[in-house]
N, C-alpha and C. Protein backbone atom coordinates (compact mmCIF):
# COMPACT_ATOMS: atom_id res chain seq x y z
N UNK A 1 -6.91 25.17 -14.22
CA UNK A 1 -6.32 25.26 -12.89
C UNK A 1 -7.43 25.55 -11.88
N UNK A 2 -7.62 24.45 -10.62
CA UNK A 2 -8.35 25.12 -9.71
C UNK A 2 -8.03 25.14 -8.19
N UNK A 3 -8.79 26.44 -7.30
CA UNK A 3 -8.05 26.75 -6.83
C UNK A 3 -9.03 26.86 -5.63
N UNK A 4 -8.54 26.69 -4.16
CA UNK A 4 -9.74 26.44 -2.84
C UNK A 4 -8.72 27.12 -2.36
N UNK A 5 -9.29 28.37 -2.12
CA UNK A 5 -8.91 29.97 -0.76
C UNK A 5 -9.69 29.39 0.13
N UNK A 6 -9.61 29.54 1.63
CA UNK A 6 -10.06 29.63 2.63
C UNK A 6 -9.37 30.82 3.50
N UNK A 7 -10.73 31.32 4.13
CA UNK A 7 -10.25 32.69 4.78
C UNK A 7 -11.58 32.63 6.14
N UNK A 8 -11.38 33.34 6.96
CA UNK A 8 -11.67 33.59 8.03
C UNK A 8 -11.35 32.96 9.40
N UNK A 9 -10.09 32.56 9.39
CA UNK A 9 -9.66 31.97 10.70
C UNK A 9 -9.05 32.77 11.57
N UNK A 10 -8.09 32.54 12.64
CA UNK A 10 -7.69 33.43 13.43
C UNK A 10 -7.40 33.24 15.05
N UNK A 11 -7.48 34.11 15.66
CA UNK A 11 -7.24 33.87 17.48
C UNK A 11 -8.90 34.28 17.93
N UNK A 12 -9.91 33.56 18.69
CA UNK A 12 -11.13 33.46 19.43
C UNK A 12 -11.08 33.17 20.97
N UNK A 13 -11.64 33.57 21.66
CA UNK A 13 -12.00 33.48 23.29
C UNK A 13 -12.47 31.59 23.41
N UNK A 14 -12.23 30.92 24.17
CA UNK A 14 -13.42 29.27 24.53
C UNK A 14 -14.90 30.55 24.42
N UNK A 15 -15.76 29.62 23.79
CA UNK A 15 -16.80 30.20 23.84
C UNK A 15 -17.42 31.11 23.44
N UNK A 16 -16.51 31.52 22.00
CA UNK A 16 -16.39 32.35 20.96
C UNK A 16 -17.12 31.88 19.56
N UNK A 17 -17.45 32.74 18.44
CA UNK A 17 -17.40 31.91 17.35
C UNK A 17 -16.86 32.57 15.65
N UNK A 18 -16.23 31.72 15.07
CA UNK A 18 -15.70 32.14 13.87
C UNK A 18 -16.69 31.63 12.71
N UNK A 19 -16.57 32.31 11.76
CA UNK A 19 -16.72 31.68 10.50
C UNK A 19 -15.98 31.47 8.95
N UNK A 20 -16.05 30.25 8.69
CA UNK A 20 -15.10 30.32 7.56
C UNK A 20 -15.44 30.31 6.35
N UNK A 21 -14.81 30.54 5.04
CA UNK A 21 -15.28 30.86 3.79
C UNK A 21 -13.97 30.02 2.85
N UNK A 22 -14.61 29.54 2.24
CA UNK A 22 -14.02 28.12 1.17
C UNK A 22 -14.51 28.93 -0.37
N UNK A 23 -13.61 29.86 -1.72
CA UNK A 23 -14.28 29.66 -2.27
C UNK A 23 -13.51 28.78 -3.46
N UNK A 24 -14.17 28.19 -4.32
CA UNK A 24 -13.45 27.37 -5.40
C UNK A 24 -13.22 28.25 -6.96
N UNK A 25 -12.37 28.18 -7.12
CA UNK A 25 -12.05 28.69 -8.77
C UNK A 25 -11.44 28.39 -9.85
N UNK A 26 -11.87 28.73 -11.06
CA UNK A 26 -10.75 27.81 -11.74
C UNK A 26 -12.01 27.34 -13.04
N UNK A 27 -11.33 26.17 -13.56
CA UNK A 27 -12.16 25.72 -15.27
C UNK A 27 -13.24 24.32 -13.95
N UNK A 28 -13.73 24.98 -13.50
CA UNK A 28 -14.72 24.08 -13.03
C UNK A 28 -15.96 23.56 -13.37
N UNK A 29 -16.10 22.76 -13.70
CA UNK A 29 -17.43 22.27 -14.34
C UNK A 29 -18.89 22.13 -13.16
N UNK A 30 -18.28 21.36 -12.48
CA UNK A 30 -19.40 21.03 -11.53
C UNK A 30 -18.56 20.57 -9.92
N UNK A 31 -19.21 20.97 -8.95
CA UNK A 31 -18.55 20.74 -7.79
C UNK A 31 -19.71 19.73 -6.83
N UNK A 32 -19.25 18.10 -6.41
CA UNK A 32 -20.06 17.54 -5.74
C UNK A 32 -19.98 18.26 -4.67
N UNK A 33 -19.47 17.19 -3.65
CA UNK A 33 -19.65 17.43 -2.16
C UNK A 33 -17.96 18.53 -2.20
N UNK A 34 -18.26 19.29 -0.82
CA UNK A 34 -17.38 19.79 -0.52
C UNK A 34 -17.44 20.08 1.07
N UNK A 35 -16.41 20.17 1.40
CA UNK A 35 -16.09 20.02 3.15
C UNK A 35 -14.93 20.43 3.87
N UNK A 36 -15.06 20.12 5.11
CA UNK A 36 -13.99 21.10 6.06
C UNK A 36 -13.29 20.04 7.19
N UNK A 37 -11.83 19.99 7.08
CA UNK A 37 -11.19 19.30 7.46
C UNK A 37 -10.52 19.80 8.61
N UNK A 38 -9.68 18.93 9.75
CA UNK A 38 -8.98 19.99 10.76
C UNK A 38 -7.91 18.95 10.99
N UNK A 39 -6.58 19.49 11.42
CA UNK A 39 -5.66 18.93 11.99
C UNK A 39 -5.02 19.43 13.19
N UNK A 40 -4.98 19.19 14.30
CA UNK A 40 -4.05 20.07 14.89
C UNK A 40 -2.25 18.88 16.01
N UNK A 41 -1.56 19.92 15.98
CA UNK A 41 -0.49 19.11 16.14
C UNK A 41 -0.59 18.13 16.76
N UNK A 42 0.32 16.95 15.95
CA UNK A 42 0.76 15.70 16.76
C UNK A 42 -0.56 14.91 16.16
N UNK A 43 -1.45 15.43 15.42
CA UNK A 43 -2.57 14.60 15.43
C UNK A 43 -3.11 14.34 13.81
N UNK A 44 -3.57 13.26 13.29
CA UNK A 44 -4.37 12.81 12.25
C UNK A 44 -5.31 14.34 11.96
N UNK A 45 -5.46 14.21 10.35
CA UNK A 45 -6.29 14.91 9.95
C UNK A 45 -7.97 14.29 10.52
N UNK A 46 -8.82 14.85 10.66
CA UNK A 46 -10.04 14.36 10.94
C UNK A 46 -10.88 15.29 10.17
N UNK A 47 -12.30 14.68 9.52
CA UNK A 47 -13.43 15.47 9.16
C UNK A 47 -14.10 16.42 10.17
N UNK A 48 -14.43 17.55 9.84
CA UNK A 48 -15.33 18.70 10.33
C UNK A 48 -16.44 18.11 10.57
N UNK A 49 -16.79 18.47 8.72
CA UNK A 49 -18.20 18.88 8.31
C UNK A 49 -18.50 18.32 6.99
N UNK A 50 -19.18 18.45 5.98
CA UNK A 50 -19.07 17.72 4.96
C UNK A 50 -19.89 17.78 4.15
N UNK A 51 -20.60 18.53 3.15
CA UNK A 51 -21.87 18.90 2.63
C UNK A 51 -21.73 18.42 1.32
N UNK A 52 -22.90 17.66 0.56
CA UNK A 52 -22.86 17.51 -1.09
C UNK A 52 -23.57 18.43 -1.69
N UNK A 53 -23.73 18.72 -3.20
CA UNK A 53 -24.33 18.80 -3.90
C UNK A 53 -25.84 19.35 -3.40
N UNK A 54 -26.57 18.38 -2.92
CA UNK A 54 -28.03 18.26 -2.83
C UNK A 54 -28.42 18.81 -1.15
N UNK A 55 -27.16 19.09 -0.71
CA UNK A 55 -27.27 19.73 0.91
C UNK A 55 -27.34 18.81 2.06
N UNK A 56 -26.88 17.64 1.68
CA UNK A 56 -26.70 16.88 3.10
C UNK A 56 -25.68 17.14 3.22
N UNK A 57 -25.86 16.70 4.61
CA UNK A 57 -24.23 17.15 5.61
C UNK A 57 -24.30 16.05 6.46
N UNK A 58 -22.90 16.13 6.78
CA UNK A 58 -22.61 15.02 8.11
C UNK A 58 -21.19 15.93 8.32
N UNK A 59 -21.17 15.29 10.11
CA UNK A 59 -20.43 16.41 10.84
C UNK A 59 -19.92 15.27 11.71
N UNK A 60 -18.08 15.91 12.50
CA UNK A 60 -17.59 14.81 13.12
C UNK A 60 -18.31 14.70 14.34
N UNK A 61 -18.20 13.41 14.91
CA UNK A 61 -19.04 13.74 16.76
C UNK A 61 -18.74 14.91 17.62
N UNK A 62 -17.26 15.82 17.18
CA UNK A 62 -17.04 16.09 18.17
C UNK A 62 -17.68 17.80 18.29
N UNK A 63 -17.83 18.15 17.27
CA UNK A 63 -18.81 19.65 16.65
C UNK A 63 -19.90 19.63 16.67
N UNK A 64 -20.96 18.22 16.64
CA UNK A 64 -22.27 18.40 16.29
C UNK A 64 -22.91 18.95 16.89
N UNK A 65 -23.41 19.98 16.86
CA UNK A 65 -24.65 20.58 17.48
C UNK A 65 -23.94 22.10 17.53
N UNK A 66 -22.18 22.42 17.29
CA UNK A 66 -21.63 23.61 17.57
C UNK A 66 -21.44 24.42 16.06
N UNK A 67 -21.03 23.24 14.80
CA UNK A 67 -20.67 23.94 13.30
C UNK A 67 -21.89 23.41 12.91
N UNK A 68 -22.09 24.58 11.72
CA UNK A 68 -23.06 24.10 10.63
C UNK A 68 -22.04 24.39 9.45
N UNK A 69 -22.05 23.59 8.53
CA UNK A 69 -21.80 23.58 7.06
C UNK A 69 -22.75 24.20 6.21
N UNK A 70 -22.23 25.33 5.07
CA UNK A 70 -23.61 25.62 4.02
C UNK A 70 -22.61 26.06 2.81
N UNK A 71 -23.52 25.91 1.87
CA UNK A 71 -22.86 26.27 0.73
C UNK A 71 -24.04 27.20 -0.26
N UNK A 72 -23.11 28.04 -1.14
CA UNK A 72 -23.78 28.94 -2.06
C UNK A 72 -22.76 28.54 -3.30
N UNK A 73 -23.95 27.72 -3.82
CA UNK A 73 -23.25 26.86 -4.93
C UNK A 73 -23.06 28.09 -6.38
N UNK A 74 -23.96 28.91 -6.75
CA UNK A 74 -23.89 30.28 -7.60
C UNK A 74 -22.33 30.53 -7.14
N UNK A 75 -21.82 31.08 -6.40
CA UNK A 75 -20.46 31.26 -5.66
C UNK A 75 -19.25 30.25 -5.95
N UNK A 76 -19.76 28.79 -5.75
CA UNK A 76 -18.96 27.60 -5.34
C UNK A 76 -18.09 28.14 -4.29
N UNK A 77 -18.99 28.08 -3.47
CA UNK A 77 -18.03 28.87 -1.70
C UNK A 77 -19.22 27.83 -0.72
N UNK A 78 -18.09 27.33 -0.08
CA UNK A 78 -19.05 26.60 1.49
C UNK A 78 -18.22 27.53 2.01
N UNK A 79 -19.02 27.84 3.09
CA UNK A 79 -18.93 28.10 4.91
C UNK A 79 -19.14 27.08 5.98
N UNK A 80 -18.18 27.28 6.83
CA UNK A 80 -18.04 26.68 8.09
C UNK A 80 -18.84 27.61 9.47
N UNK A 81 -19.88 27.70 10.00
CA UNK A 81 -20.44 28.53 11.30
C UNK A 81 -20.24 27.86 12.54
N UNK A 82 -18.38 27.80 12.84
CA UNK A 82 -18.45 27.41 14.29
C UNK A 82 -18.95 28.57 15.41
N UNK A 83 -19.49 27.48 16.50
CA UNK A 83 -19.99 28.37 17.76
C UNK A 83 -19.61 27.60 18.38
N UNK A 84 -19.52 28.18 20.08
CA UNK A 84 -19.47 27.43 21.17
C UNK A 84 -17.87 27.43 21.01
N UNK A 85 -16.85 27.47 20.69
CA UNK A 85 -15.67 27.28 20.30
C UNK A 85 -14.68 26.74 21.65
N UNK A 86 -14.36 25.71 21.68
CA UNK A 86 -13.27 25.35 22.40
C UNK A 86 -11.85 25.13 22.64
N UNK A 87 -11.19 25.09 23.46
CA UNK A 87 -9.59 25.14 23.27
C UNK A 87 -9.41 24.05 22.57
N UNK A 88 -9.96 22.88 22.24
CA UNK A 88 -9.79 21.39 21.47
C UNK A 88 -9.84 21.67 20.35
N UNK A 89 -10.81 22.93 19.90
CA UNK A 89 -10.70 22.98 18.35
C UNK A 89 -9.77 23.84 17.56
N UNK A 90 -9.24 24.18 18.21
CA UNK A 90 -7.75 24.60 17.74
C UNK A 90 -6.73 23.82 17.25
N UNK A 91 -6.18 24.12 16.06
CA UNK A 91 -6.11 23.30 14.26
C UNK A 91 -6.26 23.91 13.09
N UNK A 92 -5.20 23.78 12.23
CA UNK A 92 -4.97 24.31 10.74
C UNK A 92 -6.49 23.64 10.02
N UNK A 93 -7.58 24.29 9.55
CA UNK A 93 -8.47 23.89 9.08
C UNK A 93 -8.51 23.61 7.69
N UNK A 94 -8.96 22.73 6.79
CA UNK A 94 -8.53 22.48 5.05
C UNK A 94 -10.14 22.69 4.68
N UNK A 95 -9.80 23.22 3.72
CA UNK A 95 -11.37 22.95 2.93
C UNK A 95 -11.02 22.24 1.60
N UNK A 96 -11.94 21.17 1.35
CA UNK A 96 -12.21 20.57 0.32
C UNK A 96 -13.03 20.53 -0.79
N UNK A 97 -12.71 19.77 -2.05
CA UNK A 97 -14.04 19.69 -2.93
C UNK A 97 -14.11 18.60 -3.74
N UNK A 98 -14.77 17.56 -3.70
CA UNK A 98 -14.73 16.56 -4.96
C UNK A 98 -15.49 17.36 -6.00
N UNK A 99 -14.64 17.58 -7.47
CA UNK A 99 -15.49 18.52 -7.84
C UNK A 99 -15.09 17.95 -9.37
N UNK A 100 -15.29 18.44 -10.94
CA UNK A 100 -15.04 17.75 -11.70
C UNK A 100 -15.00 19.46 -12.78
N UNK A 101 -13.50 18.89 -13.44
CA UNK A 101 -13.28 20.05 -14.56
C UNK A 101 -13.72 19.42 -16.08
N UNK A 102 -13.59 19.93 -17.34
CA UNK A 102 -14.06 19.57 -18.84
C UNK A 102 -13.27 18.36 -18.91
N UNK A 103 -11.79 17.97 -18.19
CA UNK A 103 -11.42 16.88 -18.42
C UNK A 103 -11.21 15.62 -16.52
N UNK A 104 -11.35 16.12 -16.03
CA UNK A 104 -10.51 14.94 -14.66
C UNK A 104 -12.24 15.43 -13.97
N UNK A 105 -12.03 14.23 -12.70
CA UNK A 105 -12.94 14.48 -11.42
C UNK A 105 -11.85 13.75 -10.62
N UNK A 106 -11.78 15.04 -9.53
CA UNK A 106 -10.94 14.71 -8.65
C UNK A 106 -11.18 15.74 -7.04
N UNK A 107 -10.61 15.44 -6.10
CA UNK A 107 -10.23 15.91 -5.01
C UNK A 107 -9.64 17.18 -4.78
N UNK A 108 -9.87 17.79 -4.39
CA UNK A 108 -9.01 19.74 -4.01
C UNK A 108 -8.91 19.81 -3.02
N UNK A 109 -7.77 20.61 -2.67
CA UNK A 109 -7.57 21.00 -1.04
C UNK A 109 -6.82 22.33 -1.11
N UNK A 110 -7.60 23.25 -0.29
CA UNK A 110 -7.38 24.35 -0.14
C UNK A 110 -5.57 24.01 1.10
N UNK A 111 -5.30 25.60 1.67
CA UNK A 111 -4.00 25.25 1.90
C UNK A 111 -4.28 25.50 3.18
N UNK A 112 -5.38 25.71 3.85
CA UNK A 112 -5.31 25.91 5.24
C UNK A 112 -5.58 27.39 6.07
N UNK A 113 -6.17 27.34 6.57
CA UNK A 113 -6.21 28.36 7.68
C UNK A 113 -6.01 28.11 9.21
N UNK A 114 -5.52 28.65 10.12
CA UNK A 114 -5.42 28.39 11.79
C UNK A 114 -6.51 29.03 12.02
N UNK A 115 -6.90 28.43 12.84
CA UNK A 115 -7.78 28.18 14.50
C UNK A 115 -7.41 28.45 15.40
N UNK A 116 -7.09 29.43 16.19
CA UNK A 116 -6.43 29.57 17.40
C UNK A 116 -7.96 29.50 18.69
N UNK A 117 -7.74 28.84 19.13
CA UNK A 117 -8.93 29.36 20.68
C UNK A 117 -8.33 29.18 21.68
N UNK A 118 -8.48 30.46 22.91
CA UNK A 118 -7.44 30.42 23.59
C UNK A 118 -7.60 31.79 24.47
N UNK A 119 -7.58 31.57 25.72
CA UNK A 119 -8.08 33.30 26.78
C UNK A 119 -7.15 33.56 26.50
């Protein structure tokens, strides 16, 4: 059984910053890429952030230069370091993992945390 907690979300000021914590558990063998997803109402899920294995990342247009993605693979925990925080990024955030157990390789999705930004 495996299992993606995400924790550190919440209510932030515009111009605030949070950080989030993804960790993975469970009969895990090896975890590729893993990443951070957002939805907020009325709207398509869209990519964050997105880190593999070997530490590349790619990030959506609309964060770049505000989140960094990192991971502490010893852990199997990524973090999300938003800054700059805007009322737009407010959204139930998912963390992910293509990751692979003794038998399947497959997809995980944590269950979400809120984003609130907002005076």
């Amino acid at each position: 059984q495996v299992r993606l907690v995400e924790s550190g979300g919440g209510l932030v000021q515009p111009g605030g910053s949070l950080r989030l914590s993804c960790a993975a558990s469970g009969n895990i063998f090896k975890i590729n890429a893993m990443g951070w997803y957002r939805q907020a109402p009325g709207k398509e899920r869209e990519l964050v952030a997105r880190i593999t294995s070997g530490s590349s990342t790619n990030y959506g247009d609309s964060v770049k230069g505000r989140f960094t993605i990192s991971r502490d693979n010893a852990k199997n925990t990524a973090y999300l370091q938003m800054n700059s925080l805007k009322p737009e990024d407010t959204a139930v955030y998912y963390c992910n993992a293509d990751l692979a157990t003794m038998t399947i390789v497959q997809t995980y999705w944590g269950q979400g945390t809120q984003v609130t930004v907002s005076s």
